[in-house]
N, C-alpha and C. Protein backbone atom coordinates (compact mmCIF):
# COMPACT_ATOMS: atom_id res chain seq x y z
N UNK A 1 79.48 -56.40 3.43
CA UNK A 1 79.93 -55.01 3.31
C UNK A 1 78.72 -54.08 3.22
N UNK A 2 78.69 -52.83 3.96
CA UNK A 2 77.91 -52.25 3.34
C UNK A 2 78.86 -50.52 3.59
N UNK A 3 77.37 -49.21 3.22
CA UNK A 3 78.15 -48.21 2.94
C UNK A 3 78.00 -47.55 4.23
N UNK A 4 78.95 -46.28 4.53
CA UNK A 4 78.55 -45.75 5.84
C UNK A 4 78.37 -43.84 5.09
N UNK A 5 77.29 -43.35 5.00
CA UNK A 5 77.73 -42.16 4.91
C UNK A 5 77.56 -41.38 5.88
N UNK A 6 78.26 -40.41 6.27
CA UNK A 6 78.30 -39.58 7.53
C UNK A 6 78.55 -38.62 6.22
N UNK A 7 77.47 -37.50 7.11
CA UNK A 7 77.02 -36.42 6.73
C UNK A 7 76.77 -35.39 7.89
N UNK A 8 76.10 -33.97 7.09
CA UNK A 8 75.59 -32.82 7.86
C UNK A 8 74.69 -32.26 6.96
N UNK A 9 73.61 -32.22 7.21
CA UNK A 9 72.00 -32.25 6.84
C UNK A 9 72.03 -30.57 6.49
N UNK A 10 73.20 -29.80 7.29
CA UNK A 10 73.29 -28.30 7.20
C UNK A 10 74.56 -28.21 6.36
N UNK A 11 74.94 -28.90 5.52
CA UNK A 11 76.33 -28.87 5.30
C UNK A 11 76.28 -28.57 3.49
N UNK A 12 77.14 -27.96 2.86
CA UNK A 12 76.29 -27.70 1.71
C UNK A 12 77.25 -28.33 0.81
N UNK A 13 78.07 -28.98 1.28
CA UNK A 13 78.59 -30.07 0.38
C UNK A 13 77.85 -31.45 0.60
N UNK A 14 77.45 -31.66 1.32
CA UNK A 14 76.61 -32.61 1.49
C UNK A 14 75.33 -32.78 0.65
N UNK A 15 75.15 -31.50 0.73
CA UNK A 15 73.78 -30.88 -0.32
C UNK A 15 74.17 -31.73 -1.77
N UNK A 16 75.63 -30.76 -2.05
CA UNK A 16 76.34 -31.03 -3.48
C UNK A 16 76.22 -32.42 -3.72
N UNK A 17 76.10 -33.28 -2.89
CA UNK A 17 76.90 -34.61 -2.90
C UNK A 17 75.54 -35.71 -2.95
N UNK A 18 74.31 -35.10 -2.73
CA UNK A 18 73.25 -35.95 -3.11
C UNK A 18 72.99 -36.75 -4.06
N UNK A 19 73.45 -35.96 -5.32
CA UNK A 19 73.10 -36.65 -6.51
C UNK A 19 74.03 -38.12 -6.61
N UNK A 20 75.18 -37.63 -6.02
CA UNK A 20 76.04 -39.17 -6.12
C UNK A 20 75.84 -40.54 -5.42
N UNK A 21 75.37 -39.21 -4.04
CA UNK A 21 74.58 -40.91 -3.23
C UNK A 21 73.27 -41.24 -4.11
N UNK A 22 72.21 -40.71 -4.50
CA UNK A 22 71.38 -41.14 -5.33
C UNK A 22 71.92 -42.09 -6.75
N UNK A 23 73.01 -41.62 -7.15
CA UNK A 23 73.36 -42.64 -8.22
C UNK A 23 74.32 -43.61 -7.66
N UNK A 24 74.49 -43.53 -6.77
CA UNK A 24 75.41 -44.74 -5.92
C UNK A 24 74.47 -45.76 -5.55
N UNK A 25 73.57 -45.36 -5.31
CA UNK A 25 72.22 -46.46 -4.24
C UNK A 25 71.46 -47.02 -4.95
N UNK A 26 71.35 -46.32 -6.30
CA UNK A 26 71.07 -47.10 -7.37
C UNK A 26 71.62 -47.78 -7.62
N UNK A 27 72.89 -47.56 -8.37
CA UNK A 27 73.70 -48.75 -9.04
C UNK A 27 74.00 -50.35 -8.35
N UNK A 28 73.86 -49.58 -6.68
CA UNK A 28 74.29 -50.96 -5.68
C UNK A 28 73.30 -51.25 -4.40
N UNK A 29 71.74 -51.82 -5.50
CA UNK A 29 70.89 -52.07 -4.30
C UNK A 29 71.26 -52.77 -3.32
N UNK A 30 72.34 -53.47 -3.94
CA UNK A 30 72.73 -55.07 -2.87
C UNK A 30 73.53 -54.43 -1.28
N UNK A 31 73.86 -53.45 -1.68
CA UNK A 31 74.33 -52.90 -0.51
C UNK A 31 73.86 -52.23 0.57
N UNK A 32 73.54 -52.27 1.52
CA UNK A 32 72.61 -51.29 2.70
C UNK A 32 73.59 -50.32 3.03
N UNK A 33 72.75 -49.14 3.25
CA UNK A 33 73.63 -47.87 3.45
C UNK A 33 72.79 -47.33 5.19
N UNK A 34 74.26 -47.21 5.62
CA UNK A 34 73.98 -47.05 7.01
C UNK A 34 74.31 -45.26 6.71
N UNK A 35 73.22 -44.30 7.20
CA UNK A 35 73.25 -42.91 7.37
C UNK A 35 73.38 -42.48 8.98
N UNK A 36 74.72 -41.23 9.33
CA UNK A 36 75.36 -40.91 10.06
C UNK A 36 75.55 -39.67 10.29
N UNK A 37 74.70 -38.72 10.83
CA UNK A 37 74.62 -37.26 10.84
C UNK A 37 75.79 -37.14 11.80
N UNK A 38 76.78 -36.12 11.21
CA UNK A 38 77.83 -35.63 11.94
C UNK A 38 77.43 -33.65 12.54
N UNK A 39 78.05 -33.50 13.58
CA UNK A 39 77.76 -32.14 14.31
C UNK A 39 78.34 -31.17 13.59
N UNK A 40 77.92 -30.51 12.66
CA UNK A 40 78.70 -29.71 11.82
C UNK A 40 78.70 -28.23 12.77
N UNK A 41 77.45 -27.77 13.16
CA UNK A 41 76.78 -26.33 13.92
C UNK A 41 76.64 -27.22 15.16
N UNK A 42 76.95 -27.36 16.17
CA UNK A 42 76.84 -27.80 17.70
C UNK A 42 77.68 -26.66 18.15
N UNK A 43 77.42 -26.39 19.94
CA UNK A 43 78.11 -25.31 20.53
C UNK A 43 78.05 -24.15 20.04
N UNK A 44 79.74 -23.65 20.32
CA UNK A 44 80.02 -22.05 19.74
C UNK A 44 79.54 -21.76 18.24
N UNK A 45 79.47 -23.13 17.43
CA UNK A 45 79.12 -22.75 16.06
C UNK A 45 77.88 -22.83 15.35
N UNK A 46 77.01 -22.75 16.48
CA UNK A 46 75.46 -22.57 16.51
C UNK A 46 74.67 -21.58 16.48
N UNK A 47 75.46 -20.20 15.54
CA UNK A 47 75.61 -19.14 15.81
C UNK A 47 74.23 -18.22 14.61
N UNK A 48 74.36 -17.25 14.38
CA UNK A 48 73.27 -17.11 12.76
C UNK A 48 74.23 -17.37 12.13
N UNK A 49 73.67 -17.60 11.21
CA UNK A 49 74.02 -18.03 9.38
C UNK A 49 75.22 -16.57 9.19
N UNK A 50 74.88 -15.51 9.26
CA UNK A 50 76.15 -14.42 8.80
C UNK A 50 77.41 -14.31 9.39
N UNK A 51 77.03 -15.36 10.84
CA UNK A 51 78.58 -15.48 11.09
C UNK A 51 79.70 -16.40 10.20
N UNK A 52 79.28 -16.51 9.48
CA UNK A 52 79.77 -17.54 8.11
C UNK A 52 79.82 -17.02 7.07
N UNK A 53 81.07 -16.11 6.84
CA UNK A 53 80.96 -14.96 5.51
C UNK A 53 81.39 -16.10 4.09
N UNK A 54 81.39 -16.84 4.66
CA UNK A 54 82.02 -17.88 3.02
C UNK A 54 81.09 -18.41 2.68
N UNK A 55 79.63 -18.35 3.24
CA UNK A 55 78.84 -19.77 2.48
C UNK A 55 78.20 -19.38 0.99
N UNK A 56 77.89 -18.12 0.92
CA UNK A 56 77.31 -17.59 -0.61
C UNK A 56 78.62 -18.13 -1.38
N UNK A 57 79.67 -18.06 -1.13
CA UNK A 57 81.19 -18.34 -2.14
C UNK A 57 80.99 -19.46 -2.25
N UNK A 58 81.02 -20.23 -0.77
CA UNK A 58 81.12 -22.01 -1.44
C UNK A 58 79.56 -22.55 -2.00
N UNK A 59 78.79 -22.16 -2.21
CA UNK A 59 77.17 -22.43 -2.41
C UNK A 59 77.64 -22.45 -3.93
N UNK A 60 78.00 -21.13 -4.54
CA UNK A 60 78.37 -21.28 -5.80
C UNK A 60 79.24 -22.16 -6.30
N UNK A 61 80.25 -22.24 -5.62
CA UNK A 61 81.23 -23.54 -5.61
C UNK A 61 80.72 -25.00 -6.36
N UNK A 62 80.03 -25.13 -4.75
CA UNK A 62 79.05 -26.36 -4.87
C UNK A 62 78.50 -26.57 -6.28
N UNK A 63 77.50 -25.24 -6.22
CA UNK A 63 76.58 -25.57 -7.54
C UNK A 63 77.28 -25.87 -8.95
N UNK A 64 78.35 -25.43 -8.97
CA UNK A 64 79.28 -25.11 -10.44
C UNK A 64 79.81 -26.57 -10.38
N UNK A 65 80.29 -27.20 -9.34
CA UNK A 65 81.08 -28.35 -8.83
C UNK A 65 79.91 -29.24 -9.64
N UNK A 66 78.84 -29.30 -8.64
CA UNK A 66 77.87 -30.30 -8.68
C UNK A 66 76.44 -30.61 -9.59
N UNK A 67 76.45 -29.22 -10.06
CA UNK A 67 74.76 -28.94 -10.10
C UNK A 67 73.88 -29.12 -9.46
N UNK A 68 74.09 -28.80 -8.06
CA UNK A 68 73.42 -28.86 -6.76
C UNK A 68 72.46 -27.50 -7.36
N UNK A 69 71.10 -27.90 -6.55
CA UNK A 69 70.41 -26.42 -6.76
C UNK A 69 69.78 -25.72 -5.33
N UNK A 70 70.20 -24.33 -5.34
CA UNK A 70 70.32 -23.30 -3.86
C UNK A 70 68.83 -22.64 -4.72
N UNK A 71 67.54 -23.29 -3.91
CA UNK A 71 66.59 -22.24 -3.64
C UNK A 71 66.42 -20.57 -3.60
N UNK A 72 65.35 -20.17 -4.23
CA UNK A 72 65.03 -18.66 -3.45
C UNK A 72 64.85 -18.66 -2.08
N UNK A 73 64.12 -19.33 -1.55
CA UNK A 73 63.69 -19.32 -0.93
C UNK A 73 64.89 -19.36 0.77
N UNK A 74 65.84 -20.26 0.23
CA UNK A 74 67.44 -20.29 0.90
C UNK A 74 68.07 -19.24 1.08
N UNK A 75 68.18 -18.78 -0.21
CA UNK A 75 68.98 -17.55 -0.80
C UNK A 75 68.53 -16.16 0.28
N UNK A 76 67.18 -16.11 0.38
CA UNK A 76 66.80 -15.27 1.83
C UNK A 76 66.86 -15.24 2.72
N UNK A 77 67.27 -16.90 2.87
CA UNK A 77 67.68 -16.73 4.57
C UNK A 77 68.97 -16.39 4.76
N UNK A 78 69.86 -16.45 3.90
CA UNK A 78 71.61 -16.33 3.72
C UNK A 78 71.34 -14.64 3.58
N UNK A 79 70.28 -13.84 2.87
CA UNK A 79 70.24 -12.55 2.76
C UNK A 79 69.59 -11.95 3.84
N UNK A 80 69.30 -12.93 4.65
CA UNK A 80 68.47 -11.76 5.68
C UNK A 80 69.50 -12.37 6.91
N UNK A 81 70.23 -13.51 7.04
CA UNK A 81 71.37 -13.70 8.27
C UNK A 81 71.15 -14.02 9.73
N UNK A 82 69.53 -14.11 9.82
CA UNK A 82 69.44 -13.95 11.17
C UNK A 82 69.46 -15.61 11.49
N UNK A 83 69.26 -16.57 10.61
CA UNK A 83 69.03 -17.98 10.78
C UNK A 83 69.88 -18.64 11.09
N UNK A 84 69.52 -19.58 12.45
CA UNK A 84 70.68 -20.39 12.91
C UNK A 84 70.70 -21.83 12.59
N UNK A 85 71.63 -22.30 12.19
CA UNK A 85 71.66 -23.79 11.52
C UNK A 85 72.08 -24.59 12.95
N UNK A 86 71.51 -25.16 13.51
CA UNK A 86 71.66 -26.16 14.36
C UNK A 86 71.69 -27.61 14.11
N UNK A 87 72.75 -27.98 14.12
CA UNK A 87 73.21 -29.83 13.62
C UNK A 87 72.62 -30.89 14.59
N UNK A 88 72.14 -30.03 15.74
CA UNK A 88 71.73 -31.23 16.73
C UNK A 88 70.25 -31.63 16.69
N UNK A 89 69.47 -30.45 15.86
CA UNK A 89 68.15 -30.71 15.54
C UNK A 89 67.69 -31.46 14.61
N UNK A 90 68.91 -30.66 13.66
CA UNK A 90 68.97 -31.49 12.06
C UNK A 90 68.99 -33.11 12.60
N UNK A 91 70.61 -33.22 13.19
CA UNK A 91 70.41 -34.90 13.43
C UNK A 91 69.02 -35.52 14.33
N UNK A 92 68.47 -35.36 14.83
CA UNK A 92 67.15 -35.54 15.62
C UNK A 92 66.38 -35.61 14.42
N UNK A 93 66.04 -35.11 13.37
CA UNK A 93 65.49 -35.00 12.60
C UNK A 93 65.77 -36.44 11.89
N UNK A 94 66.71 -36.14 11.01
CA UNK A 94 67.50 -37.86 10.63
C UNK A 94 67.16 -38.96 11.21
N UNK A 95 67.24 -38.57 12.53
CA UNK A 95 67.17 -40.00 13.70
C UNK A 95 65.80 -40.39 13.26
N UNK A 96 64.79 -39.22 13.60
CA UNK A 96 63.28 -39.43 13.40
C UNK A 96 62.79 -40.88 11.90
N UNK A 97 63.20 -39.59 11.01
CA UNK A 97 63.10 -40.30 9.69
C UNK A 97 63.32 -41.60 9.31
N UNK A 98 65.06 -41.88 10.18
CA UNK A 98 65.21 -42.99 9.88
C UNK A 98 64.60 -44.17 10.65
N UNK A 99 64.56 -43.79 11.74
CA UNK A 99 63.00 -44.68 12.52
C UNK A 99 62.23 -44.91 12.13
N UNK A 100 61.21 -44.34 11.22
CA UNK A 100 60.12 -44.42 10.64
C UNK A 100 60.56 -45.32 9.62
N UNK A 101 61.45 -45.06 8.69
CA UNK A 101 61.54 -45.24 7.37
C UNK A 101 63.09 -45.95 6.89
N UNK A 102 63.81 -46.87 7.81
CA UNK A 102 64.73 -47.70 7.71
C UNK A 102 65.59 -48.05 6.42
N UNK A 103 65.06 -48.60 5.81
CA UNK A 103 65.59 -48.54 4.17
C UNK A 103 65.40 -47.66 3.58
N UNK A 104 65.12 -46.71 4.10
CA UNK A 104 65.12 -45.35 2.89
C UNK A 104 65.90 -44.18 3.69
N UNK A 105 66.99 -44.38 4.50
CA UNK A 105 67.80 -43.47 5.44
C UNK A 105 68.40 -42.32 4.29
N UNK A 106 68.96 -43.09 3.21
CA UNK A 106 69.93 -42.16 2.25
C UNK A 106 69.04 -41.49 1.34
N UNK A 107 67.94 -41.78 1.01
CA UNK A 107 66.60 -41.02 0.33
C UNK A 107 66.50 -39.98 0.89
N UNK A 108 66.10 -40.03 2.07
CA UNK A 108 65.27 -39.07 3.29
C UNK A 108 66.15 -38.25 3.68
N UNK A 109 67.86 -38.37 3.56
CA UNK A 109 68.84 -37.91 4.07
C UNK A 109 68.57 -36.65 2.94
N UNK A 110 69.05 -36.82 1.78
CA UNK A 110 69.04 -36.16 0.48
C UNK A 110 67.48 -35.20 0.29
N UNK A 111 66.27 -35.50 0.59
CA UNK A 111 64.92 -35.04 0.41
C UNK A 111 65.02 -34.15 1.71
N UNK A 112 65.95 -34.08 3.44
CA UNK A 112 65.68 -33.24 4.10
C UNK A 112 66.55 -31.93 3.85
N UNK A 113 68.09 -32.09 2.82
CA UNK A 113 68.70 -31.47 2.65
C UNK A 113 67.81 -30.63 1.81
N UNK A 114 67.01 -30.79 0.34
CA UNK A 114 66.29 -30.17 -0.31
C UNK A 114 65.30 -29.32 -0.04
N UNK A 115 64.74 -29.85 1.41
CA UNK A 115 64.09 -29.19 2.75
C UNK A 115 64.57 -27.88 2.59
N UNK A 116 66.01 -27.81 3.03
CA UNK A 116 66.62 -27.06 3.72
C UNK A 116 67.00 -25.40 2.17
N UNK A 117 67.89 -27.24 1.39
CA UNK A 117 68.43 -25.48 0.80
C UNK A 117 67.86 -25.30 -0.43
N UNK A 118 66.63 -25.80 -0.78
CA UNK A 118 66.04 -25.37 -1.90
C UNK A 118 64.37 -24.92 -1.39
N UNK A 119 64.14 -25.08 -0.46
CA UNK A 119 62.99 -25.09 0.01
C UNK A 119 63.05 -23.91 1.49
N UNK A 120 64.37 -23.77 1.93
CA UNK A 120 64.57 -22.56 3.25
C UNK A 120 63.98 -22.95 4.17
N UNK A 121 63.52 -24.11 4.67
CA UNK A 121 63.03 -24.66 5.48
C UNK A 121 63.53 -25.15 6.82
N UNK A 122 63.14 -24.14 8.16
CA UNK A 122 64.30 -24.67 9.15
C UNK A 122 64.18 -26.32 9.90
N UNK A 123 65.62 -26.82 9.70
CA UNK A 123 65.62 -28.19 9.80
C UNK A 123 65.23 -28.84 11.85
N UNK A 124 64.79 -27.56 12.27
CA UNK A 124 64.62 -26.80 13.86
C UNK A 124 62.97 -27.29 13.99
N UNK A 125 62.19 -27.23 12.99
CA UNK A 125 61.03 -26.88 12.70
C UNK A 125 59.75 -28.31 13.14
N UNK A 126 59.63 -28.80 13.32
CA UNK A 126 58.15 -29.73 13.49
C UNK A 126 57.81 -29.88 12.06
N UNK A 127 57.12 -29.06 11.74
CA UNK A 127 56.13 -28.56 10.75
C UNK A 127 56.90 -29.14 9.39
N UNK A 128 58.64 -28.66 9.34
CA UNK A 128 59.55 -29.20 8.14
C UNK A 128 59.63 -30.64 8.30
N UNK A 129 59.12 -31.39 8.96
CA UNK A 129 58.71 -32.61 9.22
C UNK A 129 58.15 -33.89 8.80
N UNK A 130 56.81 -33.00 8.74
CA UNK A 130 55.56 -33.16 7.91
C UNK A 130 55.47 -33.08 6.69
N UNK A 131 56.19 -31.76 6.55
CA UNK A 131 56.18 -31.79 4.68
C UNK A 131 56.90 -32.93 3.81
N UNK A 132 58.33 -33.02 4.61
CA UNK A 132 59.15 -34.35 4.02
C UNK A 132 58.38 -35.36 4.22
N UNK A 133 57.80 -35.63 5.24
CA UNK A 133 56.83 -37.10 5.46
C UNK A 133 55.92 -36.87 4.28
N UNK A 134 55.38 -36.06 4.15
CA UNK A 134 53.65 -35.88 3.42
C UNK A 134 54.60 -36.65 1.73
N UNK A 135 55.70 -35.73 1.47
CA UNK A 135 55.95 -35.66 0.25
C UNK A 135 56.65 -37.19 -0.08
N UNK A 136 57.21 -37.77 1.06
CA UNK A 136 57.78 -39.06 1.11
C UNK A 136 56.88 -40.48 1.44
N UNK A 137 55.60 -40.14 1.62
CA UNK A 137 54.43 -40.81 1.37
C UNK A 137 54.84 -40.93 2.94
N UNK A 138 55.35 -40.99 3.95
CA UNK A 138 55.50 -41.59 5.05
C UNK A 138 54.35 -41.36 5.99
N UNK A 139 53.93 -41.50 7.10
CA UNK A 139 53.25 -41.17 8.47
C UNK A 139 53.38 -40.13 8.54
N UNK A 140 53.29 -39.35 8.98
CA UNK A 140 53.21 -37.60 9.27
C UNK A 140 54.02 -37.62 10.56
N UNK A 141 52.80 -37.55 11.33
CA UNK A 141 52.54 -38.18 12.81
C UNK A 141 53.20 -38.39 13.42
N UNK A 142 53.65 -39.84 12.78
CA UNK A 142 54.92 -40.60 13.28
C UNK A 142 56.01 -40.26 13.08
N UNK A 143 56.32 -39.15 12.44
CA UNK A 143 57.82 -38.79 12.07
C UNK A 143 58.16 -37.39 13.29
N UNK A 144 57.28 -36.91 13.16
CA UNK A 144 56.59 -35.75 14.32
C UNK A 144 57.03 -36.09 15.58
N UNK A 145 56.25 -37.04 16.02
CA UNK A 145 56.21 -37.63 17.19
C UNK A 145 57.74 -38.53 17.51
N UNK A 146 58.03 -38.83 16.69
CA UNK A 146 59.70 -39.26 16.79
C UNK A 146 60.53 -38.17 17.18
N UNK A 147 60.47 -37.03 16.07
CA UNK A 147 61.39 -35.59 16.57
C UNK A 147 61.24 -35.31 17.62
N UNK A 148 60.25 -35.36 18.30
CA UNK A 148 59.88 -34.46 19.43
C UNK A 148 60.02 -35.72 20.80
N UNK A 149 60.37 -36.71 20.73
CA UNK A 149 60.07 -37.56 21.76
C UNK A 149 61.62 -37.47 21.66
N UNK A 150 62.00 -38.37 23.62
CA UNK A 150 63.48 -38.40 23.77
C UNK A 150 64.66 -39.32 22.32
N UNK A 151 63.98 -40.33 22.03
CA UNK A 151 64.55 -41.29 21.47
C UNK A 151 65.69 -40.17 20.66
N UNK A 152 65.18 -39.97 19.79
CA UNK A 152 65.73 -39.19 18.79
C UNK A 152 67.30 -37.97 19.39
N UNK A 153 67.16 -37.63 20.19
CA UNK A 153 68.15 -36.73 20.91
C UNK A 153 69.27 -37.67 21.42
N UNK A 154 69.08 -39.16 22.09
CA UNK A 154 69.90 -39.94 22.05
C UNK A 154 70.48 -40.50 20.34
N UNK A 155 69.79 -40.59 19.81
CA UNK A 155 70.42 -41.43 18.46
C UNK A 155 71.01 -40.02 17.79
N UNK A 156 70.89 -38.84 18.05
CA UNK A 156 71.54 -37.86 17.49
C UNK A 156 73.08 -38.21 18.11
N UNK A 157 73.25 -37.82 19.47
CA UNK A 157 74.20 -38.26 20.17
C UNK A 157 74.91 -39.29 19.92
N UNK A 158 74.40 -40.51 19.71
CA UNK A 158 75.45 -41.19 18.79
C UNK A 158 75.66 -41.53 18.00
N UNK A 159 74.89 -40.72 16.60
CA UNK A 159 75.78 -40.57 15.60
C UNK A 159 76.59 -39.75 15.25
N UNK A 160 77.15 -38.41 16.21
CA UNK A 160 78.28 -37.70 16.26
C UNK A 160 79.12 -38.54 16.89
N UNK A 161 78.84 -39.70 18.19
CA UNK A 161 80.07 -40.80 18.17
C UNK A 161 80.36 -41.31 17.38
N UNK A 162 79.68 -41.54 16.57
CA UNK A 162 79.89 -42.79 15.54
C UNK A 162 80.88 -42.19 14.38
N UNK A 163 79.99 -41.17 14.12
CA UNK A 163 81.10 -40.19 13.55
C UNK A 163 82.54 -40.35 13.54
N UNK A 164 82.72 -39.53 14.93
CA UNK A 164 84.19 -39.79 15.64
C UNK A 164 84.96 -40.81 15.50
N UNK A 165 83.89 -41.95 15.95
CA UNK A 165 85.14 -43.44 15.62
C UNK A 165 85.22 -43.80 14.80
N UNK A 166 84.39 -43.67 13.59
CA UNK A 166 84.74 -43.84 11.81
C UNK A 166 85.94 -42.94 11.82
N UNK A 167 86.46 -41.86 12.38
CA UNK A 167 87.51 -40.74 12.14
C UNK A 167 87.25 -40.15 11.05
N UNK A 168 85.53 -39.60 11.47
CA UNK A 168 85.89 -38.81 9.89
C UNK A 168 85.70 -37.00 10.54
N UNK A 169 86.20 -36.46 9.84
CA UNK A 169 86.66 -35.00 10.52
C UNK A 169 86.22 -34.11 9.08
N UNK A 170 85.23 -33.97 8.30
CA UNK A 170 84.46 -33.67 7.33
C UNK A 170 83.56 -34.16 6.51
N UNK A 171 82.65 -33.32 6.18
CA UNK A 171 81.31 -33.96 5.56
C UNK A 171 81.42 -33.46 4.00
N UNK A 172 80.49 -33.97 3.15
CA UNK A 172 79.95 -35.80 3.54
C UNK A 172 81.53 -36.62 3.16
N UNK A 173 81.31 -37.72 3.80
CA UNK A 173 82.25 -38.78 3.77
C UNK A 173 81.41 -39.78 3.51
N UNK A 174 81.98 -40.77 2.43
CA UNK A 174 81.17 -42.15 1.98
C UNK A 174 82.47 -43.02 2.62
N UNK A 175 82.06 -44.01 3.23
CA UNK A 175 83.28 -45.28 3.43
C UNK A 175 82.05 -46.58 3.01
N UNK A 176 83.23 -47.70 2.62
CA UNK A 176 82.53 -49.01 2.58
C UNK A 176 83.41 -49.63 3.69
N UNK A 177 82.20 -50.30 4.33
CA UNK A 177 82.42 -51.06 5.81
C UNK A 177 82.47 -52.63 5.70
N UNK A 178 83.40 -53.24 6.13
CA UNK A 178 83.36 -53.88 5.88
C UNK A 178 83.96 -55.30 7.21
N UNK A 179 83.25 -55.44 8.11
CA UNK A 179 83.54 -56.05 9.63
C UNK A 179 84.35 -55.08 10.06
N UNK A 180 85.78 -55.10 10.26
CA UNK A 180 86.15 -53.76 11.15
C UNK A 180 87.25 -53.00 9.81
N UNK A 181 86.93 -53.14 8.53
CA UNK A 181 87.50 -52.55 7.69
C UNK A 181 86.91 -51.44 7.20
N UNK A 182 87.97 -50.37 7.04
CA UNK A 182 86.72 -49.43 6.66
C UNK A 182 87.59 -48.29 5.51
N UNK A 183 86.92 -48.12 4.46
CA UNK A 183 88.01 -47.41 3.44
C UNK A 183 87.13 -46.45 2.99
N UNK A 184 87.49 -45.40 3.01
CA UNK A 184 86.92 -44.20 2.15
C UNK A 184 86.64 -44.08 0.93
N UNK A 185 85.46 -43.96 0.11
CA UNK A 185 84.98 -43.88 -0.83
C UNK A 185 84.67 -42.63 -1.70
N UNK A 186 85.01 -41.93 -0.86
CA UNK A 186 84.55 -40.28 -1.25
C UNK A 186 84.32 -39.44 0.28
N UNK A 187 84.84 -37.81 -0.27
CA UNK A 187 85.12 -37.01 0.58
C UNK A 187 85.01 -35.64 0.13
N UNK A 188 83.79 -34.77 0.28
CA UNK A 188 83.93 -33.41 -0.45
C UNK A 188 83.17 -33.84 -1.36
N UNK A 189 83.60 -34.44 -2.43
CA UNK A 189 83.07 -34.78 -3.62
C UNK A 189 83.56 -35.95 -4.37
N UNK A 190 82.68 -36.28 -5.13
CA UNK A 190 83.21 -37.50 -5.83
C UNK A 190 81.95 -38.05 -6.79
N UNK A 191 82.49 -38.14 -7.85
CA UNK A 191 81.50 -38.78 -8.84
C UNK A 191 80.63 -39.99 -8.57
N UNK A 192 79.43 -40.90 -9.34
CA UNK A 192 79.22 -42.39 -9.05
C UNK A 192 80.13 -42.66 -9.57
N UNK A 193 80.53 -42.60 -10.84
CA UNK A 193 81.78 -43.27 -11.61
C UNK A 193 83.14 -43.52 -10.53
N UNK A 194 83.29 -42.65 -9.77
CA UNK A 194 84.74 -42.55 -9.38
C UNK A 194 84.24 -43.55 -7.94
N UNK A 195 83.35 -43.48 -6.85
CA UNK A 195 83.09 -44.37 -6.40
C UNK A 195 83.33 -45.63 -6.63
N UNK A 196 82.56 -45.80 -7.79
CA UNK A 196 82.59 -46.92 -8.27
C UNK A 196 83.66 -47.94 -8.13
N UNK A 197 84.64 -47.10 -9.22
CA UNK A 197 86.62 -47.38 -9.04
C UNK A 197 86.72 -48.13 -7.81
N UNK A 198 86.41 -47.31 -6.78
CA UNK A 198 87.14 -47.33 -5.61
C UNK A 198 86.10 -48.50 -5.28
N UNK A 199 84.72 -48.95 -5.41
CA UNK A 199 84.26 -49.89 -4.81
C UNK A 199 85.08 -51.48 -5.15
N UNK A 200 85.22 -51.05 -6.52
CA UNK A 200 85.34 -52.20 -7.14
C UNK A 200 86.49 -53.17 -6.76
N UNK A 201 87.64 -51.77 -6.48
CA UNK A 201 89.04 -52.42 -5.53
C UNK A 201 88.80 -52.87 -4.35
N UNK A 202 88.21 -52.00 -3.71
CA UNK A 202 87.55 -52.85 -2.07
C UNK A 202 87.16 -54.53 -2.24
N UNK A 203 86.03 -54.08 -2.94
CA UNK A 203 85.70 -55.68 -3.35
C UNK A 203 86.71 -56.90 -3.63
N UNK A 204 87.64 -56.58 -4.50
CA UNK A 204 88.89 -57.46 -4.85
C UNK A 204 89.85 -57.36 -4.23
């Protein structure tokens, strides 16, 4: 068995939802966690940030929900509106990381979100790259050179399939996988504790 989380790197429940995968991945080293960037901003919805009059509402949401923490530095780009969140870069990004850095997919997943919304850092960027590498002890270079090379634009691509055929139709989603079984673990939100519950029945 292991876990599948499908996510959106721009998604700010996803943001919210870090701390649980961090206390989830703890509690269950034995488990490998397969990470799954879903297209949250692709197409028509690749638009600036102010075409999205709800995200200051749900940000607070989040934070009250979660104790997720929304940057200054975020907070300006939501106040100045002109910033476009693109999911297909973000996932390219993911892809990169997780190339480089294999067992640490759900780390790196959580450290690019912090990128993003505590740090305002566009997930579009090269440069936001480097910093996660530098700060994640990783290659620089090599994480760089991953974003920017084809590989990465294909493995974006199918992890919005992958997405799809898990059927998951919102982020983040945790499932435990299990040969072709697959049960939801959390959705929106969800405690480690309450995970847990739910692992423990899977298991039995």
């Amino acid at each position: 068995m292991k876990l599948v989380y499908v996510f959106d790197a721009y998604c700010g429940w996803s943001h919210g939802f870090s701390g649980t995968l961090r206390e989830v991945t703890t509690r269950h080293p034995e488990l490998p966690v397969e990470v799954v960037s879903g297209g949250l901003f692709v197409g028509p919805r690749r638009v600036a940030i102010r075409e999205f009059g709800y995200v200051q509402g749900a940000n607070a949401k989040i934070a009250e929900l979660t104790g997720a923490e929304f940057g200054k530095d975020y907070e300006q780009l939501i106040a100045d509106g002109s910033f476009v969140m693109d999911s297909e870069a973000a996932a390219r990004g993911v892809a990169a990381l997780r190339q480089t850095a294999p067992d640490r997919a759900a780390e790196l997943a959580t450290v690019l979100q912090h990128a993003f919304y505590v740090d305002g850092l566009s997930l579009s960027d090269p440069a936001t790259y480097r910093t996660v590498a530098e700060a994640a002890g990783l290659d620089a270079e090599a994480v760089i050179a991953a974003f920017t090379a084809p590989g990465p634009q294909a493995a974006a691509d199918a992890d919005f399939r992958r997405a799809a055929a898990l059927g998951v139709t919102g982020f983040p989603t945790l499932l435990a996988v299990d040969g072709h079984s697959v049960t939801p673990l959390a959705h929106g939100h969800a405690t480690a504790d309450e995970v847990d519950v739910r692992l423990a029945a899977v298991a039995a």
